[in-house]
Protein backbone atom coordinates (compact mmCIF):
# COMPACT_ATOMS: atom_id res chain seq x y z
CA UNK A 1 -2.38 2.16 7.20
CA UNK A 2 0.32 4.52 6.57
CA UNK A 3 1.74 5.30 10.15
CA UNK A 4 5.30 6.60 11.72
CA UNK A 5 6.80 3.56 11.53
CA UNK A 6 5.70 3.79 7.30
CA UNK A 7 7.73 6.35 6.95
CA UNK A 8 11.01 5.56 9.04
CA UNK A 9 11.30 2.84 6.65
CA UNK A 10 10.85 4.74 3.39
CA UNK A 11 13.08 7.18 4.46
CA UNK A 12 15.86 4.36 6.03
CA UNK A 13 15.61 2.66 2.05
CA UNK A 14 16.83 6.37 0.50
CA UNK A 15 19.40 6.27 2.69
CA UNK A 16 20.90 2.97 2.00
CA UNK A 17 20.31 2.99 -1.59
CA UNK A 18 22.54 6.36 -1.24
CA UNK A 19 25.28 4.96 0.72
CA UNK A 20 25.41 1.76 -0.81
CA UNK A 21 23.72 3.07 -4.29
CA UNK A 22 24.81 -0.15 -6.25
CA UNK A 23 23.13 -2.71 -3.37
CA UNK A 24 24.32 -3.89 0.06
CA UNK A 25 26.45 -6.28 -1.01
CA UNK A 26 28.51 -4.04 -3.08
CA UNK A 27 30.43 -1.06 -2.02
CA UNK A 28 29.49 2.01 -0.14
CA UNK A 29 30.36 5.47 -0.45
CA UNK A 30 33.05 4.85 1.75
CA UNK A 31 33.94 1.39 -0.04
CA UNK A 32 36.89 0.30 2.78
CA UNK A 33 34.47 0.80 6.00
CA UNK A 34 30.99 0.21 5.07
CA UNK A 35 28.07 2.68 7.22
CA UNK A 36 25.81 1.32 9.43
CA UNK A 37 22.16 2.66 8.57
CA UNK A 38 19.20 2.10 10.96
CA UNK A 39 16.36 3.84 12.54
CA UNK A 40 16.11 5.62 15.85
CA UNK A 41 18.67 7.19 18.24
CA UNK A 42 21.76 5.01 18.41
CA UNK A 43 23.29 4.67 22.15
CA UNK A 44 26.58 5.77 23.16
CA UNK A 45 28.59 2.44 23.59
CA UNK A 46 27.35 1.60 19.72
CA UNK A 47 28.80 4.75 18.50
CA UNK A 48 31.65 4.61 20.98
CA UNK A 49 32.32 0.98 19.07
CA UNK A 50 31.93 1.90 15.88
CA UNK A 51 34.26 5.54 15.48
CA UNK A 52 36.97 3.00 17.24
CA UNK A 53 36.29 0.80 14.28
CA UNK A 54 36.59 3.75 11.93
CA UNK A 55 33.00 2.68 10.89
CA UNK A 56 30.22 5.33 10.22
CA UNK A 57 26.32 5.72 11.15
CA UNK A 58 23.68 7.00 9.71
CA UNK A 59 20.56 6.98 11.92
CA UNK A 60 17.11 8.03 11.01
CA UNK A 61 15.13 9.24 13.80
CA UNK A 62 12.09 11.01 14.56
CA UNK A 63 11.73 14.18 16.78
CA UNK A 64 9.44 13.43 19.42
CA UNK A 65 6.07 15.07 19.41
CA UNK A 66 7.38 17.39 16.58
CA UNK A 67 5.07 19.02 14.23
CA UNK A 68 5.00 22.00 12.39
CA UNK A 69 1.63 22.56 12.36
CA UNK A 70 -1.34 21.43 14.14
CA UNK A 71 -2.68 18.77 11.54
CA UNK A 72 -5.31 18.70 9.38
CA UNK A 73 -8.90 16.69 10.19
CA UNK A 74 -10.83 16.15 7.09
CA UNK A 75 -14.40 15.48 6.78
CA UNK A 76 -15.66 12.13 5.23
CA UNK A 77 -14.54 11.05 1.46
CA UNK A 78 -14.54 8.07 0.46
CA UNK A 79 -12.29 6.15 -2.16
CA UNK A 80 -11.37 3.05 -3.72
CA UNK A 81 -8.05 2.05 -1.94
CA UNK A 82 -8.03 -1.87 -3.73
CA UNK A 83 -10.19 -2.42 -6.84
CA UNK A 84 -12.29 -5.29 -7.18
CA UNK A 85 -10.54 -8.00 -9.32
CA UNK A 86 -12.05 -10.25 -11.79
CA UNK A 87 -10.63 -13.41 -12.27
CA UNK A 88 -13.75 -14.74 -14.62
CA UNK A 89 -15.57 -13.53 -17.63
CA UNK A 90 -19.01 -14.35 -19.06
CA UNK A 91 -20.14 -14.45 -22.70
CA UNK A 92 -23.61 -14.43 -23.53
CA UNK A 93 -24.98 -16.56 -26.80
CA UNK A 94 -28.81 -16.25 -26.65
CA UNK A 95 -30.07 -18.34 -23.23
CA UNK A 96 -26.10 -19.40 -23.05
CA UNK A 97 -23.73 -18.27 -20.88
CA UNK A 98 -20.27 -19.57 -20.81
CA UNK A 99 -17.54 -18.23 -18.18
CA UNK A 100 -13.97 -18.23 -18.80
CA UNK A 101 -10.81 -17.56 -16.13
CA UNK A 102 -10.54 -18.33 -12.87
CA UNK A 103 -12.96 -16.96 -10.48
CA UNK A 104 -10.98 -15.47 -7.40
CA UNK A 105 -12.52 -15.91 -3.44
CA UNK A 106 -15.06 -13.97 -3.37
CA UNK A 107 -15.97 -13.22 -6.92
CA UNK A 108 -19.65 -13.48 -7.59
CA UNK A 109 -21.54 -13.57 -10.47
CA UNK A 110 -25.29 -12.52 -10.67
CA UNK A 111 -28.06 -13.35 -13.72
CA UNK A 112 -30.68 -10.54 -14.00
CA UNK A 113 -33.91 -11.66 -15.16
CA UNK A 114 -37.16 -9.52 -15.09
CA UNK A 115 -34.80 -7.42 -12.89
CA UNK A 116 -35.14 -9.98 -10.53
CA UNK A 117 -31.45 -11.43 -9.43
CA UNK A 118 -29.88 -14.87 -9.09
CA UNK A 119 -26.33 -15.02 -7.72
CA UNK A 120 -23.66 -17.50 -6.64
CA UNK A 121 -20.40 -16.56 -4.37
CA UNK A 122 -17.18 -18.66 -5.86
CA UNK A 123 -16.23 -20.95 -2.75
CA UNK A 124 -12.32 -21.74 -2.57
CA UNK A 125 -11.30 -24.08 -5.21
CA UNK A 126 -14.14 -22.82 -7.57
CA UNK A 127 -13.49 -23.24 -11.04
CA UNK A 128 -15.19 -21.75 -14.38
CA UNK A 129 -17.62 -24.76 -14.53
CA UNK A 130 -18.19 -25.25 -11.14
CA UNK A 131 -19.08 -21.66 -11.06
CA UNK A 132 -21.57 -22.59 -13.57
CA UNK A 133 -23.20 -24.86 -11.86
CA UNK A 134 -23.21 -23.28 -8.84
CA UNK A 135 -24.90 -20.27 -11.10
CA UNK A 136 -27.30 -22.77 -12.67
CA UNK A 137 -28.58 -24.03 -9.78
CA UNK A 138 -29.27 -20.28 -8.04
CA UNK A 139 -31.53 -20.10 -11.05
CA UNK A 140 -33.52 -23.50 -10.79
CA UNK A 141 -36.08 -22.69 -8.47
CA UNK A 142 -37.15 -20.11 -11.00
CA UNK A 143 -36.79 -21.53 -14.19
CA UNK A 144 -36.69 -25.11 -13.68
CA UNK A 145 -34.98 -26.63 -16.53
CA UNK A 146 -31.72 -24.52 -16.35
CA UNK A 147 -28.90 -26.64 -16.66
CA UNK A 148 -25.11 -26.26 -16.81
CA UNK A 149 -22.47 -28.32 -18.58
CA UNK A 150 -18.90 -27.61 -17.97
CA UNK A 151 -18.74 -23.43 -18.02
CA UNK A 152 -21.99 -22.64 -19.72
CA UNK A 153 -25.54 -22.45 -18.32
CA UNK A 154 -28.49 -22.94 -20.71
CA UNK A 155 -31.21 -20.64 -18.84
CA UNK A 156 -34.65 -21.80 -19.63
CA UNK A 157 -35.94 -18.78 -20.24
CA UNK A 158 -37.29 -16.84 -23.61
CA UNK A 159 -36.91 -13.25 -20.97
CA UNK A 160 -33.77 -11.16 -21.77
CA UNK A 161 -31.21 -10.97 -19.05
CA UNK A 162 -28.08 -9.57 -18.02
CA UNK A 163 -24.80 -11.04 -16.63
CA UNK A 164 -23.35 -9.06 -13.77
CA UNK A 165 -19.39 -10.24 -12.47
CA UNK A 166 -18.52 -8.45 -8.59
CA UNK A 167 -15.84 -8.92 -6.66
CA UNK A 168 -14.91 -7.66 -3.34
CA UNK A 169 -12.93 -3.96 -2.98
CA UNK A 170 -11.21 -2.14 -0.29
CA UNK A 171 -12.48 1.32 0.44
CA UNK A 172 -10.54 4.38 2.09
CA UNK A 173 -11.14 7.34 4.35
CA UNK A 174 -8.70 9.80 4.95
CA UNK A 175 -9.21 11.44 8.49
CA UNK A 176 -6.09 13.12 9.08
CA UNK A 177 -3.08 14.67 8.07
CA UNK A 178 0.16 15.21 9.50
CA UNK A 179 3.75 16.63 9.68
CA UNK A 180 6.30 14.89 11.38
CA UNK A 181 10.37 16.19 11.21
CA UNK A 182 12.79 13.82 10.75
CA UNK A 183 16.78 13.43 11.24
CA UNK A 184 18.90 11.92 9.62
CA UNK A 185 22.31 12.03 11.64
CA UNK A 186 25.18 11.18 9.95
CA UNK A 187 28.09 10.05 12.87
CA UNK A 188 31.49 9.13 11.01
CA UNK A 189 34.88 9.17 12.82
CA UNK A 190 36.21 11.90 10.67
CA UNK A 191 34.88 14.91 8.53
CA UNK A 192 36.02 13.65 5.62
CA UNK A 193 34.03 10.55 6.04
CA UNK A 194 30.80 12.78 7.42
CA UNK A 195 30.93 14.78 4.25
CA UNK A 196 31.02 12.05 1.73
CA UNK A 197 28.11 10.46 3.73
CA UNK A 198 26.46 13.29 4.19
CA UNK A 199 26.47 14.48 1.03
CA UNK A 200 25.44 10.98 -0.77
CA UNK A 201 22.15 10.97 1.53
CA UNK A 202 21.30 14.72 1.54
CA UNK A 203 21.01 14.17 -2.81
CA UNK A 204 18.93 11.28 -2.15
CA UNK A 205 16.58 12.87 0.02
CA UNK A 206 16.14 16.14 -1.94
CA UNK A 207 15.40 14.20 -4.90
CA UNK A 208 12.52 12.08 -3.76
CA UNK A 209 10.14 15.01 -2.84
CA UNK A 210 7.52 12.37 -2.61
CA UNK A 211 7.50 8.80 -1.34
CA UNK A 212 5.38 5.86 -1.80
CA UNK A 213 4.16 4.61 1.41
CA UNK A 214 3.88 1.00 2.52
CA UNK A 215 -0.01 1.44 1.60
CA UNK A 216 0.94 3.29 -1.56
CA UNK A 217 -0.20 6.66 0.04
CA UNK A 218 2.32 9.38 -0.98
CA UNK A 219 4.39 11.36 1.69
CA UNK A 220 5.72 14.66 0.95
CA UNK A 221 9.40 15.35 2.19
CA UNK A 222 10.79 18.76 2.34
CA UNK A 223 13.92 20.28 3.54
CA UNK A 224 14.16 22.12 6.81
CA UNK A 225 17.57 22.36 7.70
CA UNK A 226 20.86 20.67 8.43
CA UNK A 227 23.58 21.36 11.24
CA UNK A 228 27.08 20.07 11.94
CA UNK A 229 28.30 19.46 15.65
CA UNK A 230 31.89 18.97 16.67
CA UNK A 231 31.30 18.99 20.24
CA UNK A 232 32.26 14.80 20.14
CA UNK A 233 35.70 15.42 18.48
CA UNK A 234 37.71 14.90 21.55
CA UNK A 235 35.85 11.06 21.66
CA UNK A 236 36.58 10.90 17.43
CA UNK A 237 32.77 11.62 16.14
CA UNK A 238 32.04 13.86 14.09
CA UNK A 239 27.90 14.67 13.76
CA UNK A 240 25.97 16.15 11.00
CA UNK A 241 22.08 16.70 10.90
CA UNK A 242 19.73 16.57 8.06
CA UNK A 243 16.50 17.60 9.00
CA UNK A 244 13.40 17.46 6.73
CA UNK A 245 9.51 17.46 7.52
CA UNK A 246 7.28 14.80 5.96
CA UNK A 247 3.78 15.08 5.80
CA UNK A 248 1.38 12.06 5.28
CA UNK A 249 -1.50 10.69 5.93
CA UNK A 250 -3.86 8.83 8.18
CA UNK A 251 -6.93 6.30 6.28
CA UNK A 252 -9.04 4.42 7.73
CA UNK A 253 -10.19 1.62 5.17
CA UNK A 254 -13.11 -0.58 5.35
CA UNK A 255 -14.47 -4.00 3.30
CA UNK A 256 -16.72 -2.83 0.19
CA UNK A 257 -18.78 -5.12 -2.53
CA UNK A 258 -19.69 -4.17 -6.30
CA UNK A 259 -23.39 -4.23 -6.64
CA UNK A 260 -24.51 -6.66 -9.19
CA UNK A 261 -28.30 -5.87 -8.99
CA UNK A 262 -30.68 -3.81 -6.63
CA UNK A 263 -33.81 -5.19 -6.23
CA UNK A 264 -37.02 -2.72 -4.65
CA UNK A 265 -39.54 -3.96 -3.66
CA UNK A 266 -43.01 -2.01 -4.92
CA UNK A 267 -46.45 -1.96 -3.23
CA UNK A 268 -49.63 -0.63 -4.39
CA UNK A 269 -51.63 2.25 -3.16
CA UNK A 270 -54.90 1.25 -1.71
């Protein structure tokens, strides 16, 4: 699930799609020495090495244990976070039923008769008719006489019934909340170079008020602040800060089923 790490790389593919907006292997911003963009807090030699080059950095790095607020728990609700897919259909002609598609693993289809149901689980390598049979022979014991041939299953039964398709899901919890500030330092050899860079990522950022998380969560960015230091002229790098606060947040997820019948059982008073 969405974590710290989520978000360094969101935030490290705004900032190379700024400085090199047309793709990495076309020109940057600053098309004769193309940046450098990575995450975390680049050392001293590397920076030493690349203002000698004339070669800029841009460096996206979390504040450690920064927050600007204390987080938010939440209590329990549940979501879908994957849908169940269903590879197969089922068409119903009278006692007939004939599947079509592709069942997926873990697809299961479920007759209802007398609301009393009869399943099969696709296996891997499960096809439509093999489903069928698999179906048709769930329901033998019952109704002896049930047969399949290819995708359909004649059910030997005069009873209406129902044809119920499941599939496994992916459910989601979110527990927590968070807000994390960010930098983005921009380290070029000369302000000229800073400012173009600078100014390419600062646009970027501002414009994607929300980002899509690895686990398609959205993170909200917002703008806290920038700062310029000169106090590395003397050694040829010039800094500039963009700061911004991202909140996102934490699920937990967990396996889930559709439910294809519910069966109760029923006892009588004495």
């Amino acid at each position: 699930m969405a974590d710290l790490s989520d978000v360094m790389d969101a935030l490290e593919q705004i900032a190379l799609q700024a400085v090199f907006p047309n793709g990495t292997n076309q020109p940057s911003v600053l098309p004769t020495k193309p940046p450098q963009v990575a995450q975390g807090w680049p050392l001293a030699r590397d920076i030493d090495k690349a203002m000698a080059a004339g070669r800029s950095i841009v460096s996206i790095f979390a504040v450690p244990s920064s927050s600007s607020d204390a987080g938010q728990p939440f209590l329990t609700t549940d979501a879908v976070y994957v849908a169940p897919v269903h590879g197969m259909a089922a068409t119903v002609s009278g006692s007939r039923v004939t599947l079509t598609g592709a069942p997926g693993l873990g697809e299961y289809i479920t007759a209802v008769v007398d609301g009393i149901g009869y399943s099969y689980l696709t296996q891997t390598g499960d096809t439509a008719s093999s489903t069928a049979t698999g179906l048709a022979s769930a329901l033998q014991a019952a109704f002896p006489g049930t047969a399949a041939s290819g995708a359909t299953v004649q059910i030997a039964t005069n009873q209406d019934f129902d044809i119920r398709i499941g599939a496994p899901a992916t459910m989601a919890t979110r527990i927590h909340r968070q807000r994390i500030q960010f930098r983005i330092c921009v380290w070029s050899p000369n302000p000229a170079d800073r400012a173009a860079l600078s100014r390419a990522v600062d646009v970027a950022l501002k414009r994607n008020v929300t980002i899509r998380l690895e686990d398609q969560t959205q993170a909200m960015v917002v703008f806290q602040g920038t700062n310029l230091d000169d106090k590395y002229e003397n050694e040829g790098a010039y800094r500039r800060d963009l700061i911004f606060n991202v909140t996102f947040d934490t699920l937990d997820t967990y396996p889930a089923f559709e439910v294809t019948v519910v069966q109760t059982p029923v006892s009588s008073l004495p």
